[in-house]
ModelCIF file with pLDDT and N, C-alpha, C, O atoms, coordinates in Angstrom:
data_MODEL
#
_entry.id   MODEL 
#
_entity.id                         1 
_entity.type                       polymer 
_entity.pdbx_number_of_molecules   1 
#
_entity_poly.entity_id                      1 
_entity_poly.type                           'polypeptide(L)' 
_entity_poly.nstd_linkage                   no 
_entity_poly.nstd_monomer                   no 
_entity_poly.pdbx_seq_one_letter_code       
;(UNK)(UNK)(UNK)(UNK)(UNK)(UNK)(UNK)(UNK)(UNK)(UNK)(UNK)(UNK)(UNK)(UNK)(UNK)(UNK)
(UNK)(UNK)(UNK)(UNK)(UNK)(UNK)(UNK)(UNK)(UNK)(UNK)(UNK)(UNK)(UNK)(UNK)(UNK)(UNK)
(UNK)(UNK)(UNK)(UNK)(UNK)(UNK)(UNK)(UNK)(UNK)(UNK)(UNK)(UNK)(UNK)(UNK)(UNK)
;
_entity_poly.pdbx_seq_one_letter_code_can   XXXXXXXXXXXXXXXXXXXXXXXXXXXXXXXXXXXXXXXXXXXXXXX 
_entity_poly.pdbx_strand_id                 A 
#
loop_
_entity_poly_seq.entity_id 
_entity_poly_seq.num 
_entity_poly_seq.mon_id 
_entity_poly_seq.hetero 
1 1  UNK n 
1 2  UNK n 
1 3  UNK n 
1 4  UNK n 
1 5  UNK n 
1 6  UNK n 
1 7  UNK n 
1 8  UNK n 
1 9  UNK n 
1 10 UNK n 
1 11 UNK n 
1 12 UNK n 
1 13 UNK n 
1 14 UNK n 
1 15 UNK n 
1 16 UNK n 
1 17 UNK n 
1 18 UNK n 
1 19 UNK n 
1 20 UNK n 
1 21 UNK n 
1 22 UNK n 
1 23 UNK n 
1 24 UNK n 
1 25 UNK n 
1 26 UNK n 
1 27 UNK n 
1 28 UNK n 
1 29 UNK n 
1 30 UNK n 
1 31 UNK n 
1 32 UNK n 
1 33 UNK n 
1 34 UNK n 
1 35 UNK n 
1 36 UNK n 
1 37 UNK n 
1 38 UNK n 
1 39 UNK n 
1 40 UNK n 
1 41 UNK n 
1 42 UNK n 
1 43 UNK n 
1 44 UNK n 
1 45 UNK n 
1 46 UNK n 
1 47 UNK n 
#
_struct_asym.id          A 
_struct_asym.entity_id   1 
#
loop_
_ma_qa_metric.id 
_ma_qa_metric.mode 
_ma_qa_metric.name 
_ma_qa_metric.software_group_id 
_ma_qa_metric.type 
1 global pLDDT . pLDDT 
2 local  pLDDT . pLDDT 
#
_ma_qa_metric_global.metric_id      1 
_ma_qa_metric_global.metric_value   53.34 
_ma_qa_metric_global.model_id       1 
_ma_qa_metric_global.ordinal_id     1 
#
loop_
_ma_qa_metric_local.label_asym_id 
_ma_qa_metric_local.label_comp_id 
_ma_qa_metric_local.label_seq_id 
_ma_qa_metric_local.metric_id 
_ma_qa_metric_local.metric_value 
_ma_qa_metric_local.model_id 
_ma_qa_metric_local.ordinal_id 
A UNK 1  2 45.00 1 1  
A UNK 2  2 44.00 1 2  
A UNK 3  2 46.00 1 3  
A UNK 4  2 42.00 1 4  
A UNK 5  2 44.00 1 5  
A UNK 6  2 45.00 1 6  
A UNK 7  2 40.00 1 7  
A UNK 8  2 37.00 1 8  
A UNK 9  2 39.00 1 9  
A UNK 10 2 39.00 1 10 
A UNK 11 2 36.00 1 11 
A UNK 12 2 35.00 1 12 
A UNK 13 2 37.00 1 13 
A UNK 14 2 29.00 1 14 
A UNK 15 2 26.00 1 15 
A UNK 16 2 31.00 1 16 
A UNK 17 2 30.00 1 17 
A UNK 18 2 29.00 1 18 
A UNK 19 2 33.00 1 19 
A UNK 20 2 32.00 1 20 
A UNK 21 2 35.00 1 21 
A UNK 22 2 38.00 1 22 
A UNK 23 2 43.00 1 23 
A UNK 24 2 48.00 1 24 
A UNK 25 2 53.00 1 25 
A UNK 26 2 54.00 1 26 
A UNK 27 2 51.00 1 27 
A UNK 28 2 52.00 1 28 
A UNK 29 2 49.00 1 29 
A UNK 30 2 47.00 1 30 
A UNK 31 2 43.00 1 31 
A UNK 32 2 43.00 1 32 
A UNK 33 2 43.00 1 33 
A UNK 34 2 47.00 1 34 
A UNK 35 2 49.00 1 35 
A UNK 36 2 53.00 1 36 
A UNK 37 2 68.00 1 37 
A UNK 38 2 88.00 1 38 
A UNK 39 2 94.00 1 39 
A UNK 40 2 95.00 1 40 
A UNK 41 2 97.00 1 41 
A UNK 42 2 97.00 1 42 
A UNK 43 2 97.00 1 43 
A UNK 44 2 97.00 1 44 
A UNK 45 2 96.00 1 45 
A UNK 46 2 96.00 1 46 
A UNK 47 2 95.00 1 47 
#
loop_
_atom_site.group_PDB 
_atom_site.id 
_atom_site.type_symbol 
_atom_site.label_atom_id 
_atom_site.label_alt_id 
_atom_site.label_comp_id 
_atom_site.label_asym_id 
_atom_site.label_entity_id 
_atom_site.label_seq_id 
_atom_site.pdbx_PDB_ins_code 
_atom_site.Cartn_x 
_atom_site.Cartn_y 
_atom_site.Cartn_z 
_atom_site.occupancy 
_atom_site.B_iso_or_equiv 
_atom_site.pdbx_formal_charge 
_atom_site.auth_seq_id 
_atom_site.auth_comp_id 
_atom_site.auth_asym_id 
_atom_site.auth_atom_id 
_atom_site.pdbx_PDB_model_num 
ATOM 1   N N  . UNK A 1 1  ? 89.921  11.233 -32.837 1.00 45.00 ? 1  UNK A N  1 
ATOM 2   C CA . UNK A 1 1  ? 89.889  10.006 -33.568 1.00 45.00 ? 1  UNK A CA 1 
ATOM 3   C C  . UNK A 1 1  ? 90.278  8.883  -32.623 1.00 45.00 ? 1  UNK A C  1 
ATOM 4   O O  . UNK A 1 1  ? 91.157  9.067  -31.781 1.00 45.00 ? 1  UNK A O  1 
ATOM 5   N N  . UNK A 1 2  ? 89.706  7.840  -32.730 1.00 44.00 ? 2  UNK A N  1 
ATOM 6   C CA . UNK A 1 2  ? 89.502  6.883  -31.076 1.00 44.00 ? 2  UNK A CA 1 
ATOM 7   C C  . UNK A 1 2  ? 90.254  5.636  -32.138 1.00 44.00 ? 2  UNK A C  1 
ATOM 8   O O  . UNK A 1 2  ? 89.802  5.464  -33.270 1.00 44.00 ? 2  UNK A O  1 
ATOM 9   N N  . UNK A 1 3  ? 91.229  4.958  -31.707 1.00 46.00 ? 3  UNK A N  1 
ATOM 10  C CA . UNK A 1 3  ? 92.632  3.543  -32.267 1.00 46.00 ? 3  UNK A CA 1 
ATOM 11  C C  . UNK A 1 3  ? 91.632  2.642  -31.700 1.00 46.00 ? 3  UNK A C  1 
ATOM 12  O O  . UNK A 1 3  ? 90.864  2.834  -30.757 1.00 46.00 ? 3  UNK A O  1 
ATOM 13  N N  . UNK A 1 4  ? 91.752  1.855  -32.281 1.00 42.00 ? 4  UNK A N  1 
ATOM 14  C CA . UNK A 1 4  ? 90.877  0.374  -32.156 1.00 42.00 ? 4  UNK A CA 1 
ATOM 15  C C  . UNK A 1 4  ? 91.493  -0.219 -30.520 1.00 42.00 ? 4  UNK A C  1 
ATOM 16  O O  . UNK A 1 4  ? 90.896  -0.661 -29.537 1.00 42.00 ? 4  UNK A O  1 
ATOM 17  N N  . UNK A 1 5  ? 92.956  0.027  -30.813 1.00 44.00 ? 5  UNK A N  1 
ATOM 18  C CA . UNK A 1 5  ? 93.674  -0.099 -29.521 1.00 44.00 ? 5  UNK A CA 1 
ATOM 19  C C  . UNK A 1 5  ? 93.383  0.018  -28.234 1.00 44.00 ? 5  UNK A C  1 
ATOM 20  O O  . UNK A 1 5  ? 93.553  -0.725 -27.267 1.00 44.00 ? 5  UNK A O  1 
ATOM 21  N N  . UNK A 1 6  ? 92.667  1.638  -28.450 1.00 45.00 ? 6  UNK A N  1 
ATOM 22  C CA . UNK A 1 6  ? 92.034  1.758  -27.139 1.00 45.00 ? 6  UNK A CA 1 
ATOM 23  C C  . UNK A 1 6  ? 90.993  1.796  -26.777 1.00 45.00 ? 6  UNK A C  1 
ATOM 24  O O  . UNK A 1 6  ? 90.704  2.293  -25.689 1.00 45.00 ? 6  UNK A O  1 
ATOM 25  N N  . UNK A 1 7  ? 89.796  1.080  -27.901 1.00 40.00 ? 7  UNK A N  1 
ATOM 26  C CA . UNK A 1 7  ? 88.733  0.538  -27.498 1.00 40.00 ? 7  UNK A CA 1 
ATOM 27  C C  . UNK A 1 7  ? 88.864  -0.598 -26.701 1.00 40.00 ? 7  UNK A C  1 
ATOM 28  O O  . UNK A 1 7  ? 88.243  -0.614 -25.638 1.00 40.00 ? 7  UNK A O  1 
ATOM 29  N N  . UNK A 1 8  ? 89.814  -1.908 -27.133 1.00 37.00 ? 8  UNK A N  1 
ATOM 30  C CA . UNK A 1 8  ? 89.639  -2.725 -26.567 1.00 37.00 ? 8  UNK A CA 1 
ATOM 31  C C  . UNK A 1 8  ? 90.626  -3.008 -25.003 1.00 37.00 ? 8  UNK A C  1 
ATOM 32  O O  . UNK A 1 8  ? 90.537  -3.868 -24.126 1.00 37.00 ? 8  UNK A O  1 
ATOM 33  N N  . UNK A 1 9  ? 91.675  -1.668 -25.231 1.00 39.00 ? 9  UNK A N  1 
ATOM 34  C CA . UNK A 1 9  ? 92.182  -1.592 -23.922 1.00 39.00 ? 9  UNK A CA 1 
ATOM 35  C C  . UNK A 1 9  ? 91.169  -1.063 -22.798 1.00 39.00 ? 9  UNK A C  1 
ATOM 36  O O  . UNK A 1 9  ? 91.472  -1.237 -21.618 1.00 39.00 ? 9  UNK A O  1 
ATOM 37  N N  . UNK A 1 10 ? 89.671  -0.260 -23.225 1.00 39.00 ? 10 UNK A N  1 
ATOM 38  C CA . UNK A 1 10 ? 89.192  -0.001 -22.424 1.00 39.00 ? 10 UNK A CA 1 
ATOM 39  C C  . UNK A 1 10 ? 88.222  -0.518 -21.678 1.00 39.00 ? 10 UNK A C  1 
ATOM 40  O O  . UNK A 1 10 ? 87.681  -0.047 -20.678 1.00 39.00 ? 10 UNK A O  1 
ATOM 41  N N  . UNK A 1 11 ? 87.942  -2.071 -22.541 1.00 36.00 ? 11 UNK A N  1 
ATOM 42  C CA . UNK A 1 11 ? 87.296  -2.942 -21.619 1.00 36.00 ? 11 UNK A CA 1 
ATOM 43  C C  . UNK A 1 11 ? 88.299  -3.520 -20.490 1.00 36.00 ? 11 UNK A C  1 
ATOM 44  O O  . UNK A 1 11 ? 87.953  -4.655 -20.165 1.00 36.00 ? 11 UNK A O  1 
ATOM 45  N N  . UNK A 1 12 ? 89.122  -3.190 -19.995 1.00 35.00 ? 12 UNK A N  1 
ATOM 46  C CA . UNK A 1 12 ? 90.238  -3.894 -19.202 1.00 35.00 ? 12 UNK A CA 1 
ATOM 47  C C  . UNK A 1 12 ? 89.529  -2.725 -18.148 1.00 35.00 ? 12 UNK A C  1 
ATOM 48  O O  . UNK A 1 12 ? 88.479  -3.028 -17.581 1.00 35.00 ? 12 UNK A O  1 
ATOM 49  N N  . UNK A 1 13 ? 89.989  -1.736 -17.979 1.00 37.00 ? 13 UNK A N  1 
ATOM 50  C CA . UNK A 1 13 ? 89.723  -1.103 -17.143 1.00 37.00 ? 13 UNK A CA 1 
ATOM 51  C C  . UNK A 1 13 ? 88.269  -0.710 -16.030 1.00 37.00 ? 13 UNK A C  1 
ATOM 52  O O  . UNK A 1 13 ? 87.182  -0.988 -16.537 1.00 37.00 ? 13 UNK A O  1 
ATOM 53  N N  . UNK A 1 14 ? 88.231  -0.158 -14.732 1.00 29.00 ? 14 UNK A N  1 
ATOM 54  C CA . UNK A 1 14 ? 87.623  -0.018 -14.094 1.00 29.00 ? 14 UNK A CA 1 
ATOM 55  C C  . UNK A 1 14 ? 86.490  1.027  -13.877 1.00 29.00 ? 14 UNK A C  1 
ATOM 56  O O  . UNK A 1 14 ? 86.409  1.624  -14.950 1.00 29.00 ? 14 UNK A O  1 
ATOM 57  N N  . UNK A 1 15 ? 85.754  1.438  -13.178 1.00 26.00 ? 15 UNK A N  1 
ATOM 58  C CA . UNK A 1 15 ? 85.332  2.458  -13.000 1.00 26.00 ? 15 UNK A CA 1 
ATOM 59  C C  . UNK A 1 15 ? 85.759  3.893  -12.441 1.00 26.00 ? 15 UNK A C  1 
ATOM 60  O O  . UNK A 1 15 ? 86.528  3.996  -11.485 1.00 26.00 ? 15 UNK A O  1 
ATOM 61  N N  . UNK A 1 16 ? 85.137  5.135  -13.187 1.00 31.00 ? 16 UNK A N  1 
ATOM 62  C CA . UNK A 1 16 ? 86.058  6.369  -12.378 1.00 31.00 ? 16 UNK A CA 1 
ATOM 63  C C  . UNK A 1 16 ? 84.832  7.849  -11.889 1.00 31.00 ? 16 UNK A C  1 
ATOM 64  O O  . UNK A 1 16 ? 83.678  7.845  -11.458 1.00 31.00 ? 16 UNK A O  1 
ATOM 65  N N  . UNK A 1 17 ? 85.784  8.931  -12.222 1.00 30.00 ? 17 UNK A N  1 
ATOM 66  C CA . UNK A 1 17 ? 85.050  9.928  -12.411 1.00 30.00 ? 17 UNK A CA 1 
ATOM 67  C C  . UNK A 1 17 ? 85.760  11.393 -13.077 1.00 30.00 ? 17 UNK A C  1 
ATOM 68  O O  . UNK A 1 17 ? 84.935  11.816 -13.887 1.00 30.00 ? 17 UNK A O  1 
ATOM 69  N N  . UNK A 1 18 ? 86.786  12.174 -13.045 1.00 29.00 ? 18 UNK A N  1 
ATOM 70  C CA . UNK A 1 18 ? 86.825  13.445 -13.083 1.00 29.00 ? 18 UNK A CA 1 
ATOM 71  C C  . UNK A 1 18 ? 88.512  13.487 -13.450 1.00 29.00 ? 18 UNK A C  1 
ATOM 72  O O  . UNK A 1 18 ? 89.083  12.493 -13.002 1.00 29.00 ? 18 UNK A O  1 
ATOM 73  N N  . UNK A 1 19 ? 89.361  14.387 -14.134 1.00 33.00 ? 19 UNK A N  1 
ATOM 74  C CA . UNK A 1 19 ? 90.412  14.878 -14.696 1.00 33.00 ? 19 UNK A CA 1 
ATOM 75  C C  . UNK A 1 19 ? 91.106  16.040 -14.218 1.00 33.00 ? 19 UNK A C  1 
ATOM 76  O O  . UNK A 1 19 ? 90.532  16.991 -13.689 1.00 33.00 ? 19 UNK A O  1 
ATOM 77  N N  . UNK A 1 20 ? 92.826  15.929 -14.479 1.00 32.00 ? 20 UNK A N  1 
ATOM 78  C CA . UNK A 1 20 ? 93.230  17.109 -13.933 1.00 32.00 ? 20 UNK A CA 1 
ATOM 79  C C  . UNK A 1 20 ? 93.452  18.029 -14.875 1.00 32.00 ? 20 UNK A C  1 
ATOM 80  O O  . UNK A 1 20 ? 93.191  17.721 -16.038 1.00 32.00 ? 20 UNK A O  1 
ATOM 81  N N  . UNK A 1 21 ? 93.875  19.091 -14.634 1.00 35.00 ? 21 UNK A N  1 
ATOM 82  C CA . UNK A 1 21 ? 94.141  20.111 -15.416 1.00 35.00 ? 21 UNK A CA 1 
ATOM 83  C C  . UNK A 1 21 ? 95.761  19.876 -16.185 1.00 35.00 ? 21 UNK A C  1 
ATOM 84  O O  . UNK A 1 21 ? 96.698  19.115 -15.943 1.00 35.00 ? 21 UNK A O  1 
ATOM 85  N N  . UNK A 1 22 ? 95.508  20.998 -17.260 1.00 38.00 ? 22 UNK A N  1 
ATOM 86  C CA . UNK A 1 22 ? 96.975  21.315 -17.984 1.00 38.00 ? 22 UNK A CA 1 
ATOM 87  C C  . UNK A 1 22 ? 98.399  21.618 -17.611 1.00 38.00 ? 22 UNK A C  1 
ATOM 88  O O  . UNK A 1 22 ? 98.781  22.392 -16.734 1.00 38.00 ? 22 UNK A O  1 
ATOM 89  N N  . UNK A 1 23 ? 99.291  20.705 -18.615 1.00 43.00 ? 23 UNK A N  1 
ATOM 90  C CA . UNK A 1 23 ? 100.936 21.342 -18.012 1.00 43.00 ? 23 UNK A CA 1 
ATOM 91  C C  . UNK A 1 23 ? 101.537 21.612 -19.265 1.00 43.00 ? 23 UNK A C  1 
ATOM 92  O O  . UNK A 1 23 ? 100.747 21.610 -20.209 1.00 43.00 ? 23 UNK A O  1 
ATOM 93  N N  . UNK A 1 24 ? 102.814 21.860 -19.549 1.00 48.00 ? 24 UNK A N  1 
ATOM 94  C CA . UNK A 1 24 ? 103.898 22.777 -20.609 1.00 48.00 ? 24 UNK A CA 1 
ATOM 95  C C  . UNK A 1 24 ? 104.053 21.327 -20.813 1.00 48.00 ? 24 UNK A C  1 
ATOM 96  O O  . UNK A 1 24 ? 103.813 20.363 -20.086 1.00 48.00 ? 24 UNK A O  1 
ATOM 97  N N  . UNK A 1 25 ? 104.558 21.452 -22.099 1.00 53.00 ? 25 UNK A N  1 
ATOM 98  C CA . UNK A 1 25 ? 105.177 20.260 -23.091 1.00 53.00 ? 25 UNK A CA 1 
ATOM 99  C C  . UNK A 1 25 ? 106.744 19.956 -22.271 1.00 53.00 ? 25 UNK A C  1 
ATOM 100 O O  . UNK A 1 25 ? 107.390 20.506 -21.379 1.00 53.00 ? 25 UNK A O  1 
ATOM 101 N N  . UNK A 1 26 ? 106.856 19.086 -22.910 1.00 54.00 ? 26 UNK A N  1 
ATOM 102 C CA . UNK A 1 26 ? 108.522 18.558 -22.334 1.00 54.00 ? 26 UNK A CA 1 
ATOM 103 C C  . UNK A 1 26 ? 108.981 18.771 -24.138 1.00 54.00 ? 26 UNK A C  1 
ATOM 104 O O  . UNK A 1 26 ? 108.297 18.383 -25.085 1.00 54.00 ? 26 UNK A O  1 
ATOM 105 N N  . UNK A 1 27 ? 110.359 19.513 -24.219 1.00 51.00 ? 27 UNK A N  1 
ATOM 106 C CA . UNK A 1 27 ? 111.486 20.117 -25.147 1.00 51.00 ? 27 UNK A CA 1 
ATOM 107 C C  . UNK A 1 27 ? 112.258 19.432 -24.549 1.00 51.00 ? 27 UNK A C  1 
ATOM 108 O O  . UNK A 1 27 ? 112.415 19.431 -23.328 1.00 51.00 ? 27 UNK A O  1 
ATOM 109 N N  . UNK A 1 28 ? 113.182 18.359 -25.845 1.00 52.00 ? 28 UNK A N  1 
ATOM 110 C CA . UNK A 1 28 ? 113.907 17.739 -25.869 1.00 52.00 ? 28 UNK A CA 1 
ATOM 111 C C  . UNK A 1 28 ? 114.689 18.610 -27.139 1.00 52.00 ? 28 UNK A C  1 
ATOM 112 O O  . UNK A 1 28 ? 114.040 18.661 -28.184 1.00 52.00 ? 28 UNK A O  1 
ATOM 113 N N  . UNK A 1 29 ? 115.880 19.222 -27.132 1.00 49.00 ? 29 UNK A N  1 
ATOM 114 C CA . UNK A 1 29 ? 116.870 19.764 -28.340 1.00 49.00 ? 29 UNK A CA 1 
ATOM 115 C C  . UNK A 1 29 ? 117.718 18.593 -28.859 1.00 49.00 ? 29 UNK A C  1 
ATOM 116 O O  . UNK A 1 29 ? 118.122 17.673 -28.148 1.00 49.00 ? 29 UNK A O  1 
ATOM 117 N N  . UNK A 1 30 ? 117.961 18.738 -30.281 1.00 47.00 ? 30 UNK A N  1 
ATOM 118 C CA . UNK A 1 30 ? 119.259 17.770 -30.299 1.00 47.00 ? 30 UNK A CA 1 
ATOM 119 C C  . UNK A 1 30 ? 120.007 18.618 -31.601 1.00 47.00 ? 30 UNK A C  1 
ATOM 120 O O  . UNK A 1 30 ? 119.378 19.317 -32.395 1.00 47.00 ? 30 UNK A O  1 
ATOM 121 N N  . UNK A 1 31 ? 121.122 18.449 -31.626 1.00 43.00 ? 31 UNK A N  1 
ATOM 122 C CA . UNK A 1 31 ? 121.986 19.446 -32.309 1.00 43.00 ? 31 UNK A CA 1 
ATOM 123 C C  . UNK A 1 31 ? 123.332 18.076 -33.141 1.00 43.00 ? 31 UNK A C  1 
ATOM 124 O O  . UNK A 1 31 ? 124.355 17.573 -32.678 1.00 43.00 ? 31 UNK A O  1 
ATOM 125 N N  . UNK A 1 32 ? 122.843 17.969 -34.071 1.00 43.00 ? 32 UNK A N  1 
ATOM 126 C CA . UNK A 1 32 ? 123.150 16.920 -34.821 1.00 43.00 ? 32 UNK A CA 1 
ATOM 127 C C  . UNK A 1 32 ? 123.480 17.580 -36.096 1.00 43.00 ? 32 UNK A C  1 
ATOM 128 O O  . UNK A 1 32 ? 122.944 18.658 -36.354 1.00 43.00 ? 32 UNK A O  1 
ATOM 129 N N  . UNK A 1 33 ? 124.280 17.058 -36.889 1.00 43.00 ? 33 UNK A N  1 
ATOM 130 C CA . UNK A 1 33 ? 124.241 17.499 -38.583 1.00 43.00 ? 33 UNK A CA 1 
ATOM 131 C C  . UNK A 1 33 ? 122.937 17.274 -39.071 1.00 43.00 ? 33 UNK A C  1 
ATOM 132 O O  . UNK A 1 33 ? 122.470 18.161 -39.786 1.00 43.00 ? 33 UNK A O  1 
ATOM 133 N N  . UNK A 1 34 ? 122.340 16.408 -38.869 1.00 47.00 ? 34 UNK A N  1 
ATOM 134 C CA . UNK A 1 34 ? 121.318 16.479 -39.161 1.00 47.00 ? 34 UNK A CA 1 
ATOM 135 C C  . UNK A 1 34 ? 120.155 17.192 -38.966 1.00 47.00 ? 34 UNK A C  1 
ATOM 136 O O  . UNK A 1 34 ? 119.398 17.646 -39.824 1.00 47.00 ? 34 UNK A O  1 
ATOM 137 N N  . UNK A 1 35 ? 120.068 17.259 -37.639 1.00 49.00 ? 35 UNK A N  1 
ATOM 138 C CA . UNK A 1 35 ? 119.028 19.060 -37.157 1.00 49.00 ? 35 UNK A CA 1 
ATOM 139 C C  . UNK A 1 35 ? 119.810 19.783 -37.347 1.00 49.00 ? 35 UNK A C  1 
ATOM 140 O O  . UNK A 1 35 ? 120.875 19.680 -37.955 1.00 49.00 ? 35 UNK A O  1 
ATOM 141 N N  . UNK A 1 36 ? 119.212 20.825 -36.690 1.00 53.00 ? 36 UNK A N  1 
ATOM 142 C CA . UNK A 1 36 ? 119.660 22.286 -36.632 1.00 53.00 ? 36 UNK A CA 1 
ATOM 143 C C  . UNK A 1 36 ? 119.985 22.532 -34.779 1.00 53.00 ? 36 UNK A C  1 
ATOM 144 O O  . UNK A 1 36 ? 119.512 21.866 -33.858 1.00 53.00 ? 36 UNK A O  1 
ATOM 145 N N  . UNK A 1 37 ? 121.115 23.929 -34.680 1.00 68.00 ? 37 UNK A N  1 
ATOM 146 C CA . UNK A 1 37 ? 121.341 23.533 -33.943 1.00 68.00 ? 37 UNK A CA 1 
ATOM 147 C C  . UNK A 1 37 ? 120.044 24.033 -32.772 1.00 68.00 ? 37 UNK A C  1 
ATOM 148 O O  . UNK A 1 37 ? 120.097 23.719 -31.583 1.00 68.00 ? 37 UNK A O  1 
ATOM 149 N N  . UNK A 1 38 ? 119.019 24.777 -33.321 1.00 88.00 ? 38 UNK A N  1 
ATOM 150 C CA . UNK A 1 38 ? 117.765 24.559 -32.528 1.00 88.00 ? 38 UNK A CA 1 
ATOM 151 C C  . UNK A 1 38 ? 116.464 23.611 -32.886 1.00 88.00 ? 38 UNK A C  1 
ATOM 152 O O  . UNK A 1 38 ? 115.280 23.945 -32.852 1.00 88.00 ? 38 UNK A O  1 
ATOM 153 N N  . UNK A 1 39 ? 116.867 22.701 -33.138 1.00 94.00 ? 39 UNK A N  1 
ATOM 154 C CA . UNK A 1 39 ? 115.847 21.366 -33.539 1.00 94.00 ? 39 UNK A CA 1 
ATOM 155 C C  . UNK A 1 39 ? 115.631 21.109 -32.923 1.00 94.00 ? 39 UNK A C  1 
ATOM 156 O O  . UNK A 1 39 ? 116.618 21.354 -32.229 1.00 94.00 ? 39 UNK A O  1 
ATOM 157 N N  . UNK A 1 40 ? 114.898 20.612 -32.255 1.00 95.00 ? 40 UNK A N  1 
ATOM 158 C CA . UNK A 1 40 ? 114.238 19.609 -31.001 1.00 95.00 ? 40 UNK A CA 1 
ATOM 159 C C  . UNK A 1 40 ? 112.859 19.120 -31.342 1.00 95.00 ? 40 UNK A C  1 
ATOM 160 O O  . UNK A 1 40 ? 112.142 19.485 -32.274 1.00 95.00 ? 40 UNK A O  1 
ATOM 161 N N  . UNK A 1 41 ? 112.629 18.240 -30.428 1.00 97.00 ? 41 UNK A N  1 
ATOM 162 C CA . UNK A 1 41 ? 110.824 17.179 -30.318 1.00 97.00 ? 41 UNK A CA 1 
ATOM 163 C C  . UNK A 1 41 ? 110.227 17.714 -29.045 1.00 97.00 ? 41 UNK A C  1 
ATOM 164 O O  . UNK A 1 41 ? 110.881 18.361 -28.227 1.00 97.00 ? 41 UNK A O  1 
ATOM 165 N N  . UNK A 1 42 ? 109.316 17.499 -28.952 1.00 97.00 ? 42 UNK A N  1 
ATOM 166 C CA . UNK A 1 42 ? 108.988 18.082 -27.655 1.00 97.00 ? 42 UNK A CA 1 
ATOM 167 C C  . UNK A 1 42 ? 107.163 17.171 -27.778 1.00 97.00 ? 42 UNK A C  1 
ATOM 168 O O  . UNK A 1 42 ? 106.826 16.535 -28.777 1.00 97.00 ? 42 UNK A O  1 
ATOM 169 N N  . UNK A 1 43 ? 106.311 17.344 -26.589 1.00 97.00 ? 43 UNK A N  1 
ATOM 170 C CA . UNK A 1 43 ? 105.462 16.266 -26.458 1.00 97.00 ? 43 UNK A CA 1 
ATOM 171 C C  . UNK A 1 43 ? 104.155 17.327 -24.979 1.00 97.00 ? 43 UNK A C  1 
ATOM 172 O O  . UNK A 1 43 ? 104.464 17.469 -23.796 1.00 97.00 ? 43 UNK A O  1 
ATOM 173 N N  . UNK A 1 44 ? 103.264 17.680 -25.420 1.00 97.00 ? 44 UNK A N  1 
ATOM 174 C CA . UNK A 1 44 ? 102.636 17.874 -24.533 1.00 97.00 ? 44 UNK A CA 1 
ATOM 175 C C  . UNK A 1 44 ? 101.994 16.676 -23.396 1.00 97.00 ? 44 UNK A C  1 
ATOM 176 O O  . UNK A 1 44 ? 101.613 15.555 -23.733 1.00 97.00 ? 44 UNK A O  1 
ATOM 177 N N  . UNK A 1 45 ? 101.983 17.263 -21.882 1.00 96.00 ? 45 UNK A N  1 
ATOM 178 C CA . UNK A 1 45 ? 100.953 16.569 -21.380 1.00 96.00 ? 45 UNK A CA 1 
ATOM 179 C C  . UNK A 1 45 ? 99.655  16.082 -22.148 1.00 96.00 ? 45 UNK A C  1 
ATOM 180 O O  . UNK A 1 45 ? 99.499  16.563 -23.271 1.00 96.00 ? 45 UNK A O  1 
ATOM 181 N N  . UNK A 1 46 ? 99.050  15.512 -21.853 1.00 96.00 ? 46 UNK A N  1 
ATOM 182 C CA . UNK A 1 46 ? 97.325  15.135 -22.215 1.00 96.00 ? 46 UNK A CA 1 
ATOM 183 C C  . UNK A 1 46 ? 96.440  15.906 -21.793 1.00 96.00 ? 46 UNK A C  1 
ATOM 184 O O  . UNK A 1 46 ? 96.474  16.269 -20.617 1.00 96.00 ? 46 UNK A O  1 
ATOM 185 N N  . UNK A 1 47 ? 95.532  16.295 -22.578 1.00 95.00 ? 47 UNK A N  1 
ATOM 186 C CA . UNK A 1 47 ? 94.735  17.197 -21.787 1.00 95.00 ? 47 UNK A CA 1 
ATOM 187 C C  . UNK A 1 47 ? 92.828  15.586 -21.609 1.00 95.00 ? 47 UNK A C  1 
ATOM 188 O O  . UNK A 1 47 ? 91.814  15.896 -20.984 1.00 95.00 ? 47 UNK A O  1 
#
């Protein structure tokens, strides 16, 4: 699903060609009363 956002951010930009490959998410824990004490966010690279 393509944000209007980055339609028009993509007239800003230049010309290219080709992409890298995959990495592991980044795990952030937080141990709060409110989580648990294995709660965490975590965020993959982009593929």
């Amino acid at each position: 699903m393509a944000s209007t956002h980055g339609k028009a951010l993509r007239q800003l930009a230049a010309t290219g060609g080709l992409a890298l490959a995959f990495a592991a998410p980044t795990l952030v824990l937080a141990a709060s009363p409110a989580h648990g004490a294995g709660c965490g966010v975590w965020a993959e690279t982009p593929v």
